[in-house]
PDB file of N, CA and C in Angstrom:
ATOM      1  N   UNK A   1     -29.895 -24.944  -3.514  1.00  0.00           N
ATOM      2  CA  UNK A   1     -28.767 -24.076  -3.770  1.00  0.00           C
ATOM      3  C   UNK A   1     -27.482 -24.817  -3.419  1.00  0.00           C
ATOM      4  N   UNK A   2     -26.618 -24.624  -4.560  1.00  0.00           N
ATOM      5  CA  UNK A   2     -25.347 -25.862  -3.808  1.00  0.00           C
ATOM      6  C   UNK A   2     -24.408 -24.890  -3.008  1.00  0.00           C
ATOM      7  N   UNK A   3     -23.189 -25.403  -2.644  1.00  0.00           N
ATOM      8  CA  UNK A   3     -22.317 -24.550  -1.958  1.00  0.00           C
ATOM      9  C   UNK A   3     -21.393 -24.114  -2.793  1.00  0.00           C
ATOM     10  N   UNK A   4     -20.797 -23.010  -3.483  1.00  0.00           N
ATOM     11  CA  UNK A   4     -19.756 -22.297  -3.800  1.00  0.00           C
ATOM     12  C   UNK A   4     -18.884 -21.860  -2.845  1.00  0.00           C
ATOM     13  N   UNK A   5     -17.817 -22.513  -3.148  1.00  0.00           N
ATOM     14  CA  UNK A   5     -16.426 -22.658  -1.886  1.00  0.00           C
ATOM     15  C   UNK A   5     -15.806 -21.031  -2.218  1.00  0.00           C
ATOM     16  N   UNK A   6     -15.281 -20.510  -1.465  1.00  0.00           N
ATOM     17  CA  UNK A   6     -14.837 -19.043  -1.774  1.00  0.00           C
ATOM     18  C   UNK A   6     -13.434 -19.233  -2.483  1.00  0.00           C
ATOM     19  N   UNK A   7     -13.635 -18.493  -3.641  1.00  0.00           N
ATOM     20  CA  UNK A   7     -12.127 -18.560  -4.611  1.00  0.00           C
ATOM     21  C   UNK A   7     -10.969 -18.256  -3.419  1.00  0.00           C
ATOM     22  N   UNK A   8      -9.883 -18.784  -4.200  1.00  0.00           N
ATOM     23  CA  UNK A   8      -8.788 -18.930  -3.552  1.00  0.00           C
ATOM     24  C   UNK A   8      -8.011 -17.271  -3.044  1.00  0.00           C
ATOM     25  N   UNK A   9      -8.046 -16.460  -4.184  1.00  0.00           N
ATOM     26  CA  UNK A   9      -7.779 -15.280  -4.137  1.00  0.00           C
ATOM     27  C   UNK A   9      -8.095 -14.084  -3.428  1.00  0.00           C
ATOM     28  N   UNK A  10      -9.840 -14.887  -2.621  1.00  0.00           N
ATOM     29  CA  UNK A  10     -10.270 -13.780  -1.969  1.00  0.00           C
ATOM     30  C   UNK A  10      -9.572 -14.271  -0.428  1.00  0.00           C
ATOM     31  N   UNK A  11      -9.097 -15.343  -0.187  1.00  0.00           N
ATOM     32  CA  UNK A  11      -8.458 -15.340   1.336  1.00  0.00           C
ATOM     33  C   UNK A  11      -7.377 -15.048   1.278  1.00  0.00           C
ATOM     34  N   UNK A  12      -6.287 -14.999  -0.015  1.00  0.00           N
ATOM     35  CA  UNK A  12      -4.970 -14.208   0.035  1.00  0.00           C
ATOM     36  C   UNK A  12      -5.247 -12.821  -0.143  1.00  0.00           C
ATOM     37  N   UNK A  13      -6.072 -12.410  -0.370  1.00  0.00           N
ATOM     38  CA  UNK A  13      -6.374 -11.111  -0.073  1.00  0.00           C
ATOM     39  C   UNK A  13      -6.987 -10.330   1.344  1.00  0.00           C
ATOM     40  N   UNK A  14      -7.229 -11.306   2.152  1.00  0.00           N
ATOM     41  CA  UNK A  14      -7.129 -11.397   3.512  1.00  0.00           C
ATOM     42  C   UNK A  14      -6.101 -10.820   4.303  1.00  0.00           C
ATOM     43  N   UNK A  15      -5.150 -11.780   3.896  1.00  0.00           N
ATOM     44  CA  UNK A  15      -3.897 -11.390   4.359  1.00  0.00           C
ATOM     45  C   UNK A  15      -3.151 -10.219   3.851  1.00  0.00           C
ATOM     46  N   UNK A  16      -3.926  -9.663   3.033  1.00  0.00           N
ATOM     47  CA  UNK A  16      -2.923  -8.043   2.311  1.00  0.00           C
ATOM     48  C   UNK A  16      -3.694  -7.280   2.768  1.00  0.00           C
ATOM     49  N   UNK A  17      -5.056  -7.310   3.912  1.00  0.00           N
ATOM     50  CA  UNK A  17      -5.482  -6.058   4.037  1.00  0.00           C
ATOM     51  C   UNK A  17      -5.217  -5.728   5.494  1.00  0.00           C
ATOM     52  N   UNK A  18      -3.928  -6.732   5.875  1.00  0.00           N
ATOM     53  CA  UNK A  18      -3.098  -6.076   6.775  1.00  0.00           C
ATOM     54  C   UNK A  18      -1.800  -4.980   6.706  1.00  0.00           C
ATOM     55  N   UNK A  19      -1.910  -3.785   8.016  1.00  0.00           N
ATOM     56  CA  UNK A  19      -0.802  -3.216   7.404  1.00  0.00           C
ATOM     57  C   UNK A  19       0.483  -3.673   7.571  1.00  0.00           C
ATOM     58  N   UNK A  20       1.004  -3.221   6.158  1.00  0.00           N
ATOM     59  CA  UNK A  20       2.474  -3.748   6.334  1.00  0.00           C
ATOM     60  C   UNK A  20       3.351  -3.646   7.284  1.00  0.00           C
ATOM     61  N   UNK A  21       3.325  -1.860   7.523  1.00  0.00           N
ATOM     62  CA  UNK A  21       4.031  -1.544   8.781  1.00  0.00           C
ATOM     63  C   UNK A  21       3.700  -1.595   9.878  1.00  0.00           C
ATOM     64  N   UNK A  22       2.582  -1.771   9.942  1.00  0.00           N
ATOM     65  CA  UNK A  22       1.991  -1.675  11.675  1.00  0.00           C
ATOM     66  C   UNK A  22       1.871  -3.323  12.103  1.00  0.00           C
ATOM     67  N   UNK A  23       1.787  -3.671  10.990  1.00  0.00           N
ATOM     68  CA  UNK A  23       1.552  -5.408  11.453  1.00  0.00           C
ATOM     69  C   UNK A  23       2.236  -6.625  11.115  1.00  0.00           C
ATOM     70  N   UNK A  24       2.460  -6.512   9.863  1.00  0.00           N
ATOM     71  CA  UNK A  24       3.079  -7.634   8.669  1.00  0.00           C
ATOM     72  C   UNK A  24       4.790  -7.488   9.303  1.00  0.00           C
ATOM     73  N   UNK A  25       5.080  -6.153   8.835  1.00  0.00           N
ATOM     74  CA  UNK A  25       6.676  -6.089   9.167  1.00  0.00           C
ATOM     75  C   UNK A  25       7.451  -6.454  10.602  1.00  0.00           C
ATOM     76  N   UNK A  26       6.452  -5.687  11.805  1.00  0.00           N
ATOM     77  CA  UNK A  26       6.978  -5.998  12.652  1.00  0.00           C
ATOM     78  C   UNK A  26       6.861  -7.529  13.463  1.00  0.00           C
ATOM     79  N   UNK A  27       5.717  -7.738  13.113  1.00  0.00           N
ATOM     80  CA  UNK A  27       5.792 -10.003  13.396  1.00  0.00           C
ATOM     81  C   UNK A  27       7.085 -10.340  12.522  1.00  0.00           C
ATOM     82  N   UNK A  28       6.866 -10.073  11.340  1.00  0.00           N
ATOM     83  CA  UNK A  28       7.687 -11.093  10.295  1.00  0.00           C
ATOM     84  C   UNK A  28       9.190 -10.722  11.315  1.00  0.00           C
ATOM     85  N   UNK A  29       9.449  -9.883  11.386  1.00  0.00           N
ATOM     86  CA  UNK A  29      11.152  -9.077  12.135  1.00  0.00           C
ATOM     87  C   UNK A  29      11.498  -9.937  13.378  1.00  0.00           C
ATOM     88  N   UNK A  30      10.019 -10.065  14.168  1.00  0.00           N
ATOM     89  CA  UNK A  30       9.972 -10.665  15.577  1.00  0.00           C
ATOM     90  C   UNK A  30      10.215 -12.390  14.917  1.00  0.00           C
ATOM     91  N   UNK A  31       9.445 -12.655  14.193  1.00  0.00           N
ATOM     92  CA  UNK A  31       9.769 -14.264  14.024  1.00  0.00           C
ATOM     93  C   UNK A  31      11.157 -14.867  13.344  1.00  0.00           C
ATOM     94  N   UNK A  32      12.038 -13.641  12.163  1.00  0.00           N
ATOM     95  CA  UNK A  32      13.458 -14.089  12.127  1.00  0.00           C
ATOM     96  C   UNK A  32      14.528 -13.333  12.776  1.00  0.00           C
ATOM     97  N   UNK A  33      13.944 -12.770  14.185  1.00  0.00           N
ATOM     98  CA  UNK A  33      14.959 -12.334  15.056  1.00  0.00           C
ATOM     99  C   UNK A  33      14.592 -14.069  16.126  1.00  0.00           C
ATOM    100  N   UNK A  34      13.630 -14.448  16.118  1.00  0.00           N
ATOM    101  CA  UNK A  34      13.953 -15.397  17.065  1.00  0.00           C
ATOM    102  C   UNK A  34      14.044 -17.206  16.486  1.00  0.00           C
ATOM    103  N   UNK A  35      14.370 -16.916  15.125  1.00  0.00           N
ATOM    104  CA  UNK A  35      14.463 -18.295  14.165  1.00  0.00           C
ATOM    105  C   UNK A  35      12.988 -19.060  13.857  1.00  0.00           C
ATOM    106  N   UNK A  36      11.849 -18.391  13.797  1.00  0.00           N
ATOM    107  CA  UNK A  36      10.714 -18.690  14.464  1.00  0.00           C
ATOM    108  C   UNK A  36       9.648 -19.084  12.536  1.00  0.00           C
ATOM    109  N   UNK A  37       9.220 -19.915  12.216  1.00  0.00           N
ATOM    110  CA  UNK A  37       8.763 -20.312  11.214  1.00  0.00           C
ATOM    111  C   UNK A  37       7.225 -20.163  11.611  1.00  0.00           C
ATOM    112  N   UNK A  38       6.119 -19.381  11.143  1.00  0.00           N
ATOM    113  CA  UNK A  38       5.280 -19.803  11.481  1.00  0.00           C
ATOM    114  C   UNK A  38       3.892 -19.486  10.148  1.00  0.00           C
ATOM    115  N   UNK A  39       2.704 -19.977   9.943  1.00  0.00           N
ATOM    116  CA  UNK A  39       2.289 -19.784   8.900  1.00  0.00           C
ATOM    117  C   UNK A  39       1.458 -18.873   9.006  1.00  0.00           C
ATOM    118  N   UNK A  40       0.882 -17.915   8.019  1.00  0.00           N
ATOM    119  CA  UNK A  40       0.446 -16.768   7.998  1.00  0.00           C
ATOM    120  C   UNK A  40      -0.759 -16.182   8.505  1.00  0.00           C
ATOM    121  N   UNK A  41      -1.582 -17.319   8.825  1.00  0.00           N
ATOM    122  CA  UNK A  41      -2.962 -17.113   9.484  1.00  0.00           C
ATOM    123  C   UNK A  41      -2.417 -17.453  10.869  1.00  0.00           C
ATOM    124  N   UNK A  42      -0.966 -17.821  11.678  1.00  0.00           N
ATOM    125  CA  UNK A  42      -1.305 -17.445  13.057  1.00  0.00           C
ATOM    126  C   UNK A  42      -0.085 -16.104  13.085  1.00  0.00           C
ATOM    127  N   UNK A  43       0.329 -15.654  11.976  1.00  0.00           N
ATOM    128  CA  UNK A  43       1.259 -14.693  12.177  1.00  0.00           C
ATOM    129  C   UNK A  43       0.258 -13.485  12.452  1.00  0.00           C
ATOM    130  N   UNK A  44      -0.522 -13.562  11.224  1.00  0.00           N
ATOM    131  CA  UNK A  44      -1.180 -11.981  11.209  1.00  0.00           C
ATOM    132  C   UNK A  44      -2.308 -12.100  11.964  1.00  0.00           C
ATOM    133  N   UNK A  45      -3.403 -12.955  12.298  1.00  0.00           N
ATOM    134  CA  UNK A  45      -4.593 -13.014  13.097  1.00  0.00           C
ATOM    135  C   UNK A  45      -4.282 -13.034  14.748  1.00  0.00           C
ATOM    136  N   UNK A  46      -4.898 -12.591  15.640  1.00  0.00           N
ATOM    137  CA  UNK A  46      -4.882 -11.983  16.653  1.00  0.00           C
ATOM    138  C   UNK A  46      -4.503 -11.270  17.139  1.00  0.00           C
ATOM    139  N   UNK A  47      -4.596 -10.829  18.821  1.00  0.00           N
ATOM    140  CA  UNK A  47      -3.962  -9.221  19.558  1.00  0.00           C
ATOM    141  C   UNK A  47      -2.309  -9.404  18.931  1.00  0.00           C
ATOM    142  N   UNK A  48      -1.631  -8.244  19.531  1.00  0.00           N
ATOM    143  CA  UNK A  48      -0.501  -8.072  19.734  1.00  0.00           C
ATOM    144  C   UNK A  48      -0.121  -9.125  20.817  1.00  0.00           C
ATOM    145  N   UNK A  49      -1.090  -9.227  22.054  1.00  0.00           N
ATOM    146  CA  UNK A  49      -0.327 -10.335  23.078  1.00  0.00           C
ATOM    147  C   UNK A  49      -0.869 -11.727  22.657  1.00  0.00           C
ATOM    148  N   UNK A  50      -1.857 -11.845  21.657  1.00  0.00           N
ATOM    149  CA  UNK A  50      -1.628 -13.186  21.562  1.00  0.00           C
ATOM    150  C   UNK A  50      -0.670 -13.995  20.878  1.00  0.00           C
ATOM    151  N   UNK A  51      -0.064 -13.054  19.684  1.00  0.00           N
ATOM    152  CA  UNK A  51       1.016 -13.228  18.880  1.00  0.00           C
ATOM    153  C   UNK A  51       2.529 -13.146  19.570  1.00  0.00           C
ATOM    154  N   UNK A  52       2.466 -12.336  20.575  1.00  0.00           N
ATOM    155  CA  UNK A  52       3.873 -12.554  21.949  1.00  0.00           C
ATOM    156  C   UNK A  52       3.651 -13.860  22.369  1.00  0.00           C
ATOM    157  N   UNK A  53       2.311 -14.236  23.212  1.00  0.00           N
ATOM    158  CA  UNK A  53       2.370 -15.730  23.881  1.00  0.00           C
ATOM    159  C   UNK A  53       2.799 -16.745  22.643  1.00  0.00           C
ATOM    160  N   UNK A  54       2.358 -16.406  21.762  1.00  0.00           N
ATOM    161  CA  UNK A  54       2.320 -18.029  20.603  1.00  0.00           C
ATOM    162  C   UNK A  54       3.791 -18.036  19.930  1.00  0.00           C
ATOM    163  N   UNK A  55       4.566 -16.503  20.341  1.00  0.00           N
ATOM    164  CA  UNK A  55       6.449 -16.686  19.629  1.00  0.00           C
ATOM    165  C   UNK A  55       7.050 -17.151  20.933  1.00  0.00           C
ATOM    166  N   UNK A  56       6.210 -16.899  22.439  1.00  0.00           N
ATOM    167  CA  UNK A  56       6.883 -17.340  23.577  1.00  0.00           C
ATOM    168  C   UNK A  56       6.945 -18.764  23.349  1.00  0.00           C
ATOM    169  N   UNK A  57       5.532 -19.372  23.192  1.00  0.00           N
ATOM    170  CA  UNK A  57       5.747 -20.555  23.181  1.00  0.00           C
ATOM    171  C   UNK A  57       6.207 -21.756  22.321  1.00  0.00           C
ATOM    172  N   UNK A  58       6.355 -20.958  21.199  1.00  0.00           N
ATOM    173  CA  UNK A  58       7.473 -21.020  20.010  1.00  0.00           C
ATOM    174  C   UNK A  58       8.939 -21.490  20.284  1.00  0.00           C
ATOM    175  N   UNK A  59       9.217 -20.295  20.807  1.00  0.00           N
ATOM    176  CA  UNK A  59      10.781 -19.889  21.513  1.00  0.00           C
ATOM    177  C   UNK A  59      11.105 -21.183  22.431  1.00  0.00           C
ATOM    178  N   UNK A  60      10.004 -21.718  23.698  1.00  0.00           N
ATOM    179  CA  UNK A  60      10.041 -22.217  24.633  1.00  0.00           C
ATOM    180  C   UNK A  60      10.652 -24.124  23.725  1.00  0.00           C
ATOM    181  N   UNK A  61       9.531 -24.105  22.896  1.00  0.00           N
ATOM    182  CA  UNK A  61       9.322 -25.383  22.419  1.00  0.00           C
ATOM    183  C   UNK A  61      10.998 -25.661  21.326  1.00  0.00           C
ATOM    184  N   UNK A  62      11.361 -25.027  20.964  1.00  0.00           N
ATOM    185  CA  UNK A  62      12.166 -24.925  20.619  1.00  0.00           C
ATOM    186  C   UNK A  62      14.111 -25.200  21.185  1.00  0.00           C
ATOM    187  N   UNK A  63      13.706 -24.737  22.508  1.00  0.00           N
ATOM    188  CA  UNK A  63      14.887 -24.426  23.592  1.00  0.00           C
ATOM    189  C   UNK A  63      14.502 -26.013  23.925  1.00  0.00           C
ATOM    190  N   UNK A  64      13.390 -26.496  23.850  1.00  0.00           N
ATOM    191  CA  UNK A  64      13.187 -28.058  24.610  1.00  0.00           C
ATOM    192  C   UNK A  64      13.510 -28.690  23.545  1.00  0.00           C
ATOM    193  N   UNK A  65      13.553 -28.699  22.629  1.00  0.00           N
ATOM    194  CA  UNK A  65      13.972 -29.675  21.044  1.00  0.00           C
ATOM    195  C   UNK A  65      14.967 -29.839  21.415  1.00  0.00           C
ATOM    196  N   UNK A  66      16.397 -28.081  21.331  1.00  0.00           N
ATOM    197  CA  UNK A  66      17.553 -28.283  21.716  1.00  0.00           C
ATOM    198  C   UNK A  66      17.988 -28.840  22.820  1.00  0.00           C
ATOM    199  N   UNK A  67      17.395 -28.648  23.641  1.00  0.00           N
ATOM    200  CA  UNK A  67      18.489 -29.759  24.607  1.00  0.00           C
ATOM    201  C   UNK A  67      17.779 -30.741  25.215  1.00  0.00           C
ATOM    202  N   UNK A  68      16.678 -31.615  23.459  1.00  0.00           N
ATOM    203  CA  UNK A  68      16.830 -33.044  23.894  1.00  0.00           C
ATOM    204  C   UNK A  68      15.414 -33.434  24.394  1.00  0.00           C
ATOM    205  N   UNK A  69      14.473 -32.415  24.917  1.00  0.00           N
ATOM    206  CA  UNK A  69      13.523 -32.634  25.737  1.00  0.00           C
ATOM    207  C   UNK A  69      12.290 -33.294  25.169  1.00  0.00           C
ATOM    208  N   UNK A  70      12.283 -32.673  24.225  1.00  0.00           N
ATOM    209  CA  UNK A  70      10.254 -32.783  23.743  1.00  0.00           C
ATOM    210  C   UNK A  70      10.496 -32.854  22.040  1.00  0.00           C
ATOM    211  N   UNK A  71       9.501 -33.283  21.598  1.00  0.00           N
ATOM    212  CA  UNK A  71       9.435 -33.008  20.023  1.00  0.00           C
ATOM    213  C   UNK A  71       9.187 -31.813  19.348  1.00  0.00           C
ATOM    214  N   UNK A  72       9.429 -31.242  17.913  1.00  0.00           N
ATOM    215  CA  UNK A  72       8.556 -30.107  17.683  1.00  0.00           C
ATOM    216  C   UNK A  72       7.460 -30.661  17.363  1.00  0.00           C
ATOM    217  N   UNK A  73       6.819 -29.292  17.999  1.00  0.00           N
ATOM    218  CA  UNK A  73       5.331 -29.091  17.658  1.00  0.00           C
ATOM    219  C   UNK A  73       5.081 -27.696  16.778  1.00  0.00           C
ATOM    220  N   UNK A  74       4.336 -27.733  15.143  1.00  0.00           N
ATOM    221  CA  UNK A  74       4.175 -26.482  14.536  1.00  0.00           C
ATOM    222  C   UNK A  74       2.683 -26.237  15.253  1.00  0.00           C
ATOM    223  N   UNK A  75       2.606 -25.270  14.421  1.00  0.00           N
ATOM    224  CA  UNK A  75       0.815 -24.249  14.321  1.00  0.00           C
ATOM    225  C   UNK A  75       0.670 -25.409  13.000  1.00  0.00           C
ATOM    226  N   UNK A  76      -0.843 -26.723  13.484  1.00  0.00           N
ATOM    227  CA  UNK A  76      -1.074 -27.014  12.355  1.00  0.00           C
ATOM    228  C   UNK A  76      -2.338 -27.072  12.191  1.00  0.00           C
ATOM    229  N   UNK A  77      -3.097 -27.270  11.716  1.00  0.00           N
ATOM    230  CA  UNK A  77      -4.512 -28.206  11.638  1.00  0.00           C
ATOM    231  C   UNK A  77      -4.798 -29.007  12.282  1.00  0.00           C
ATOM    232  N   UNK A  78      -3.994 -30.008  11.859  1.00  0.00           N
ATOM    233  CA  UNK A  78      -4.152 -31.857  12.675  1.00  0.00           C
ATOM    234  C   UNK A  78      -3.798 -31.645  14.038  1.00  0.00           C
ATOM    235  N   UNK A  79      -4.816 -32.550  14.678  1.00  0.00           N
ATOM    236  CA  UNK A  79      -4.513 -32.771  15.935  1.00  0.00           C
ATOM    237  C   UNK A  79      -3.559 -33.341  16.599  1.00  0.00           C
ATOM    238  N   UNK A  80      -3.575 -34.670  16.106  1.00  0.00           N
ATOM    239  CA  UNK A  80      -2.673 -35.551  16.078  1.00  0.00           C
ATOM    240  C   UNK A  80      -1.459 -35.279  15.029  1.00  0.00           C
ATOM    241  N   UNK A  81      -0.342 -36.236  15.216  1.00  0.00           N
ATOM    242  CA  UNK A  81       0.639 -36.102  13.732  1.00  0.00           C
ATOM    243  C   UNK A  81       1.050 -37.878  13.988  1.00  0.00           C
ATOM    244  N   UNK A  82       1.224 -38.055  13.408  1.00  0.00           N
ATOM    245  CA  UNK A  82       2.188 -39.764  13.251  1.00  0.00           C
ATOM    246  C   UNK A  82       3.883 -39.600  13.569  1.00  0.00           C
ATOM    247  N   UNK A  83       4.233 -40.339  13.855  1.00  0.00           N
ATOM    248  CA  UNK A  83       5.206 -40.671  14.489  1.00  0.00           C
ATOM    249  C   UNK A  83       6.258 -40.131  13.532  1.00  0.00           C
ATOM    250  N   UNK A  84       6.001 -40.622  12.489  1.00  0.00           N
ATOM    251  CA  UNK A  84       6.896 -40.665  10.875  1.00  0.00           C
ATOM    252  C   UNK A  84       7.193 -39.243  10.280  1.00  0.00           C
ATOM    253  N   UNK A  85       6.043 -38.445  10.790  1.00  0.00           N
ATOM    254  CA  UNK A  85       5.398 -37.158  10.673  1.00  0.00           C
ATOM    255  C   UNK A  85       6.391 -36.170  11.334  1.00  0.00           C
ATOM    256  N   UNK A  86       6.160 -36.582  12.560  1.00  0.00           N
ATOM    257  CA  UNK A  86       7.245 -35.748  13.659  1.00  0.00           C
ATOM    258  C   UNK A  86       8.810 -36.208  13.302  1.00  0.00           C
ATOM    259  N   UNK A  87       9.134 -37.384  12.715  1.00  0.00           N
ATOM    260  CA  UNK A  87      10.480 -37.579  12.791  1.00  0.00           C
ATOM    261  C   UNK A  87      10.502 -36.731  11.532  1.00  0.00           C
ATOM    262  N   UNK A  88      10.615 -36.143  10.183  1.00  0.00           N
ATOM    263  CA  UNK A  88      10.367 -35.655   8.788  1.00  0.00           C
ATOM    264  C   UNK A  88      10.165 -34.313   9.776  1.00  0.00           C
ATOM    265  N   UNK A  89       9.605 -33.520  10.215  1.00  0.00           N
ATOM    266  CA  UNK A  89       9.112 -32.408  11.282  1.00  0.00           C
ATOM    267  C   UNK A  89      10.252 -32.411  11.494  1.00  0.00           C
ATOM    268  N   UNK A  90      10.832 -32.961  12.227  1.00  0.00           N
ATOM    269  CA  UNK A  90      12.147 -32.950  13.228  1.00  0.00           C
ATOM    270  C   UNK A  90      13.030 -32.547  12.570  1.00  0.00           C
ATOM    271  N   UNK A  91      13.429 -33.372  11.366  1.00  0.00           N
ATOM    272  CA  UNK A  91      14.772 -33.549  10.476  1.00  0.00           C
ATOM    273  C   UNK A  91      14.612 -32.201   9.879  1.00  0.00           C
ATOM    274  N   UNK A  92      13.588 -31.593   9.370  1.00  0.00           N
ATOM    275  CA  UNK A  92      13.123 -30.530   9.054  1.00  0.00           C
ATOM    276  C   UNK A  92      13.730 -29.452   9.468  1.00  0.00           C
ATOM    277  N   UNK A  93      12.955 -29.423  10.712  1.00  0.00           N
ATOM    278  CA  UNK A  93      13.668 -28.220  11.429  1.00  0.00           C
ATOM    279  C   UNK A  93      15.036 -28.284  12.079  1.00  0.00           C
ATOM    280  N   UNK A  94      15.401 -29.415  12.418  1.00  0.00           N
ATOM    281  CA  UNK A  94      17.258 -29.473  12.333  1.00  0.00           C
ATOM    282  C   UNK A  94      17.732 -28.892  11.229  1.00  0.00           C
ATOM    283  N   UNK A  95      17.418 -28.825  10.209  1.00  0.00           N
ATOM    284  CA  UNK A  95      18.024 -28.179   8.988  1.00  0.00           C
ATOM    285  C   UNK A  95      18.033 -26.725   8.753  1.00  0.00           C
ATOM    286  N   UNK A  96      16.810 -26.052   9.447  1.00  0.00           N
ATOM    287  CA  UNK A  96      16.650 -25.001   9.271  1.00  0.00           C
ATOM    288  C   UNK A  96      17.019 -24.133  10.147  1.00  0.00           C
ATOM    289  N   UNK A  97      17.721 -24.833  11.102  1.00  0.00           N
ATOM    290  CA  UNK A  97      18.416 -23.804  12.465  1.00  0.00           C
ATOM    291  C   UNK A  97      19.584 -23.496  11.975  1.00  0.00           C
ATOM    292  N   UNK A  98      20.127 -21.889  12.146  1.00  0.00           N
ATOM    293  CA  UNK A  98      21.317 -21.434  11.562  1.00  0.00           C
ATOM    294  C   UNK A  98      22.332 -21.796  12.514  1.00  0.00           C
ATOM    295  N   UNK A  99      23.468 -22.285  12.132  1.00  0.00           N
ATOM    296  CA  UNK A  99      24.576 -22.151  12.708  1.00  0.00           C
ATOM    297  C   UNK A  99      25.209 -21.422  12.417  1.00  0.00           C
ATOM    298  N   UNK A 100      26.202 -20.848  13.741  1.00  0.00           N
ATOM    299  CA  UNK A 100      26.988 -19.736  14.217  1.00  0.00           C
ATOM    300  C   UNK A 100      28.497 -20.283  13.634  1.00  0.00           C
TER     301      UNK A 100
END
């Protein structure tokens, strides 16, 4: 029997059999009240407090970019990233911070 990979459509449909209002709306609100980019399988999957710790530490990693400290780090797959990776990452998200 070979392996049939699951169509693409049935894991975006994953993500819609969350509720909008009880779940979808209020993350999405929480992540552009705090400038917060994140991709959709760690937005909508887990508790309510695991999704607080992971915008805390969002928030945290972020405040260390700005003044200089640490690199960003996203929600990715890879373990590792390359050097080249994080600088493109970096330039990235310099761009996407709003100024006042």
């Amino acid at each position: 029997m070979a392996f049939t990979p699951v169509p693409h459509h049935w894991m975006v449909f994953r993500f819609f059999s969350y509720s909008l209002e009880d779940r979808i709306e209020p993350r999405h609100q929480t992540l552009v009240a705090n400038r917060i980019n994140m991709k959709l399988r760690y937005m909508l999957t887990g508790s309510d407090e695991e999704f607080a710790q992971r915008v805390r530490e969002a928030v945290e990693r972020r405040a260390r970019f700005e003044a200089g400290k640490g690199a960003v780090e996203t929600f990715s797959d890879a373990a590792e990233t390359s050097k080249e990776e994080e600088t493109k990452t970096a330039a990235a998200y310099q761009n996407s911070v709003e100024v006042d």
